[in-house]
N, C-alpha and C. Protein backbone atom coordinates (compact mmCIF):
# COMPACT_ATOMS: atom_id res chain seq x y z
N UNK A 1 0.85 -1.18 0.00
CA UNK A 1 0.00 0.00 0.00
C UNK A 1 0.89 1.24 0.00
N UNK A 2 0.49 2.50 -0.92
CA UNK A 2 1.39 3.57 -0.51
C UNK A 2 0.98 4.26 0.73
N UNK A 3 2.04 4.15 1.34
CA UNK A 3 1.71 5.05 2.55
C UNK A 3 1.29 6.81 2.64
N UNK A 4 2.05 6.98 1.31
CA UNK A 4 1.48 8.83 1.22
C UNK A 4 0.14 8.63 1.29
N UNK A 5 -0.99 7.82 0.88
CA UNK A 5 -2.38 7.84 0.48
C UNK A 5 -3.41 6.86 1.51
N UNK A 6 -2.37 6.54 3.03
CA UNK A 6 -3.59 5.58 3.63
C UNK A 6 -4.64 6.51 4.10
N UNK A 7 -5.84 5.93 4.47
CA UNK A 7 -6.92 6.77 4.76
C UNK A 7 -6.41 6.86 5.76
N UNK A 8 -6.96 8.13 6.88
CA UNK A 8 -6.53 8.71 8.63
C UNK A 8 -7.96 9.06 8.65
N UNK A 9 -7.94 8.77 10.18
CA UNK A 9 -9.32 8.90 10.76
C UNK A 9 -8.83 9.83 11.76
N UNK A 10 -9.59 11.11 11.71
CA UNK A 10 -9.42 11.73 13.12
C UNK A 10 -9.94 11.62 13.99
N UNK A 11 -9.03 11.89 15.03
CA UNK A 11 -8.88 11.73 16.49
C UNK A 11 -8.49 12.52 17.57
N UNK A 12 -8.98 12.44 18.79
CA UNK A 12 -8.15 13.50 20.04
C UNK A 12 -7.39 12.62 20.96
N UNK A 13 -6.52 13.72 21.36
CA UNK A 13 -5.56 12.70 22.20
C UNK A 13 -5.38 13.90 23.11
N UNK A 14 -5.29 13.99 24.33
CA UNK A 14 -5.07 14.91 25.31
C UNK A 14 -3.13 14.50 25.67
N UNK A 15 -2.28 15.31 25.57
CA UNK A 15 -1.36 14.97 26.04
C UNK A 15 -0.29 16.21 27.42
N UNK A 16 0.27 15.99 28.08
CA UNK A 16 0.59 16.97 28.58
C UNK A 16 1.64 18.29 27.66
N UNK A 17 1.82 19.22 28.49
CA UNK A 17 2.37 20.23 27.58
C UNK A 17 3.78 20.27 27.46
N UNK A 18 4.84 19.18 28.12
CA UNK A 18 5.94 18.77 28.14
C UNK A 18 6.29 17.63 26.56
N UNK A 19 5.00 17.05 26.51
CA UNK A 19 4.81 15.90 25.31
C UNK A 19 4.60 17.21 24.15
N UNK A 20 3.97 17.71 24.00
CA UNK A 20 3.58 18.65 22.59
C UNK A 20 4.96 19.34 22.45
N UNK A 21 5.57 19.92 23.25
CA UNK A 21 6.89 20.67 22.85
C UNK A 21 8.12 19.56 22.65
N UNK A 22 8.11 18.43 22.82
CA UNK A 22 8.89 17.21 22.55
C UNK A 22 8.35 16.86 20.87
N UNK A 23 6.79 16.73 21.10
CA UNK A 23 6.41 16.25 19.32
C UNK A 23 7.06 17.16 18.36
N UNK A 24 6.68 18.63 19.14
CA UNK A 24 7.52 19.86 18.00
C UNK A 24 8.90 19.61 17.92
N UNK A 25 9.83 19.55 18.69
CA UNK A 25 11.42 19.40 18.38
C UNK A 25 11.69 18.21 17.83
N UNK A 26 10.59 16.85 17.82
CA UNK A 26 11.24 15.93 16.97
C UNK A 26 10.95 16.02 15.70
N UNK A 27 9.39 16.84 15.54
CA UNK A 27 9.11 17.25 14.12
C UNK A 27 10.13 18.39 13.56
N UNK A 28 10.78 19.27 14.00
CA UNK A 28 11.86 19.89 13.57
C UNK A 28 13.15 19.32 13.13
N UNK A 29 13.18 18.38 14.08
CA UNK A 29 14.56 17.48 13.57
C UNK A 29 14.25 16.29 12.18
N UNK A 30 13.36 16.45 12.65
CA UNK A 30 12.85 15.09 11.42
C UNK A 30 12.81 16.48 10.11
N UNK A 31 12.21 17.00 9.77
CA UNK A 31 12.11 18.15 8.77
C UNK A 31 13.59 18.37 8.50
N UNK A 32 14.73 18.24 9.27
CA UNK A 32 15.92 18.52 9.18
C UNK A 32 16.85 17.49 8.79
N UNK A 33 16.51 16.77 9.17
CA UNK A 33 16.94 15.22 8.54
C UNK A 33 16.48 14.72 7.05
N UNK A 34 15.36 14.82 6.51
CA UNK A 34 14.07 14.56 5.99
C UNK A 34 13.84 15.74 4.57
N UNK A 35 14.63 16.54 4.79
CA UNK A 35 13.82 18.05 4.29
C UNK A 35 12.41 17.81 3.73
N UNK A 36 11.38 17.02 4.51
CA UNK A 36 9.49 17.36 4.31
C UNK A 36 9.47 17.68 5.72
N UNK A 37 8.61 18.49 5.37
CA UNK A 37 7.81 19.01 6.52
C UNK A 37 6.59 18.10 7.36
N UNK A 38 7.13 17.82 8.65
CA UNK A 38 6.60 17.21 9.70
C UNK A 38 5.50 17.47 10.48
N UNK A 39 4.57 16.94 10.49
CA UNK A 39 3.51 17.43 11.82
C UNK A 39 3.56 16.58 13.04
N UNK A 40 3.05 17.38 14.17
CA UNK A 40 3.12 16.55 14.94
C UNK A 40 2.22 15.40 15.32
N UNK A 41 1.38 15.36 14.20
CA UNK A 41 0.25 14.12 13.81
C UNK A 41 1.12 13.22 13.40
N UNK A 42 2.17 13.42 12.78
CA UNK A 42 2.82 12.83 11.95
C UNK A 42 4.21 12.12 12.77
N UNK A 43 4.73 12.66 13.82
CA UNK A 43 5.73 12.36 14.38
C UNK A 43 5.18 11.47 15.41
N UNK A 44 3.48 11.60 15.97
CA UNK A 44 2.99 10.35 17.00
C UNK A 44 2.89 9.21 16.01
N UNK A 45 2.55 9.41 14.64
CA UNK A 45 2.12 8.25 13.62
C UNK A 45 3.42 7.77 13.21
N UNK A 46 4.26 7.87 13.72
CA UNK A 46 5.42 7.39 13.20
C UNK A 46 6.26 6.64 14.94
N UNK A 47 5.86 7.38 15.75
CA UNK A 47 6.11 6.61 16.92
C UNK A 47 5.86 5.42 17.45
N UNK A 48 3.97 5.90 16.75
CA UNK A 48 3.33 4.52 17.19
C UNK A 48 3.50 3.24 16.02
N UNK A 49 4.18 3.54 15.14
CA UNK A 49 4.48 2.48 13.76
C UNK A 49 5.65 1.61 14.58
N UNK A 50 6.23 2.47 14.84
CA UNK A 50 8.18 2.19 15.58
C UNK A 50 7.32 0.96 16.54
N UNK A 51 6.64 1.77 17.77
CA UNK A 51 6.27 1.37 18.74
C UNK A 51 5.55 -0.47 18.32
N UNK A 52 4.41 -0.56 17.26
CA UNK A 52 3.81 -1.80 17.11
C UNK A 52 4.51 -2.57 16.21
N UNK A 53 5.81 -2.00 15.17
CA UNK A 53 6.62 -2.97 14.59
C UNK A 53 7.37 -3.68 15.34
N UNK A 54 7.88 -3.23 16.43
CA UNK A 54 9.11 -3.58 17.63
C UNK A 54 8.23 -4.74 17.97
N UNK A 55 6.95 -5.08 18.06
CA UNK A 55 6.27 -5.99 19.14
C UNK A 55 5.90 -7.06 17.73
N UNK A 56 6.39 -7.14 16.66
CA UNK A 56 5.99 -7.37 15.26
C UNK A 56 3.95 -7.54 14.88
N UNK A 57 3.56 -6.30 15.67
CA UNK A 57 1.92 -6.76 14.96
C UNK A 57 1.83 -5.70 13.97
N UNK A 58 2.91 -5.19 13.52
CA UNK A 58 2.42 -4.55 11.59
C UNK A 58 4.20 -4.48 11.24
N UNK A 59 4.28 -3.92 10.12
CA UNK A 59 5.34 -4.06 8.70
C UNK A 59 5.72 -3.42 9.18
């Protein structure tokens, strides 16, 4: 499947305000690494990929 085009369902996530300024500096570094531009939708969706491949229940 291409990943640029999976469907996303939105969602809320309450997180503290120590976590949102962490999502921003890794989305900065990733943009810097990366040169695309990062969201921080994008830096939890990539955490939680890391996070459920490590345990092998997805690719």
């Amino acid at each position: 499947m291409d990943h640029e085009h999976e469907k996303l369902i939105r969602t809320t996530i309450f997180l503290e305000a120590e976590v949102l300024e962490e999502l921003e500096k890794t989305a900065r570094q990733l943009e810097t690494t990366t040169g695309r531009r990062w969201s921080r939708g994008g830096v939890i969706r990539l955490a939680l990929s890391d996070f459920y491949a490590r345990q092998g229940k997805i690719l």
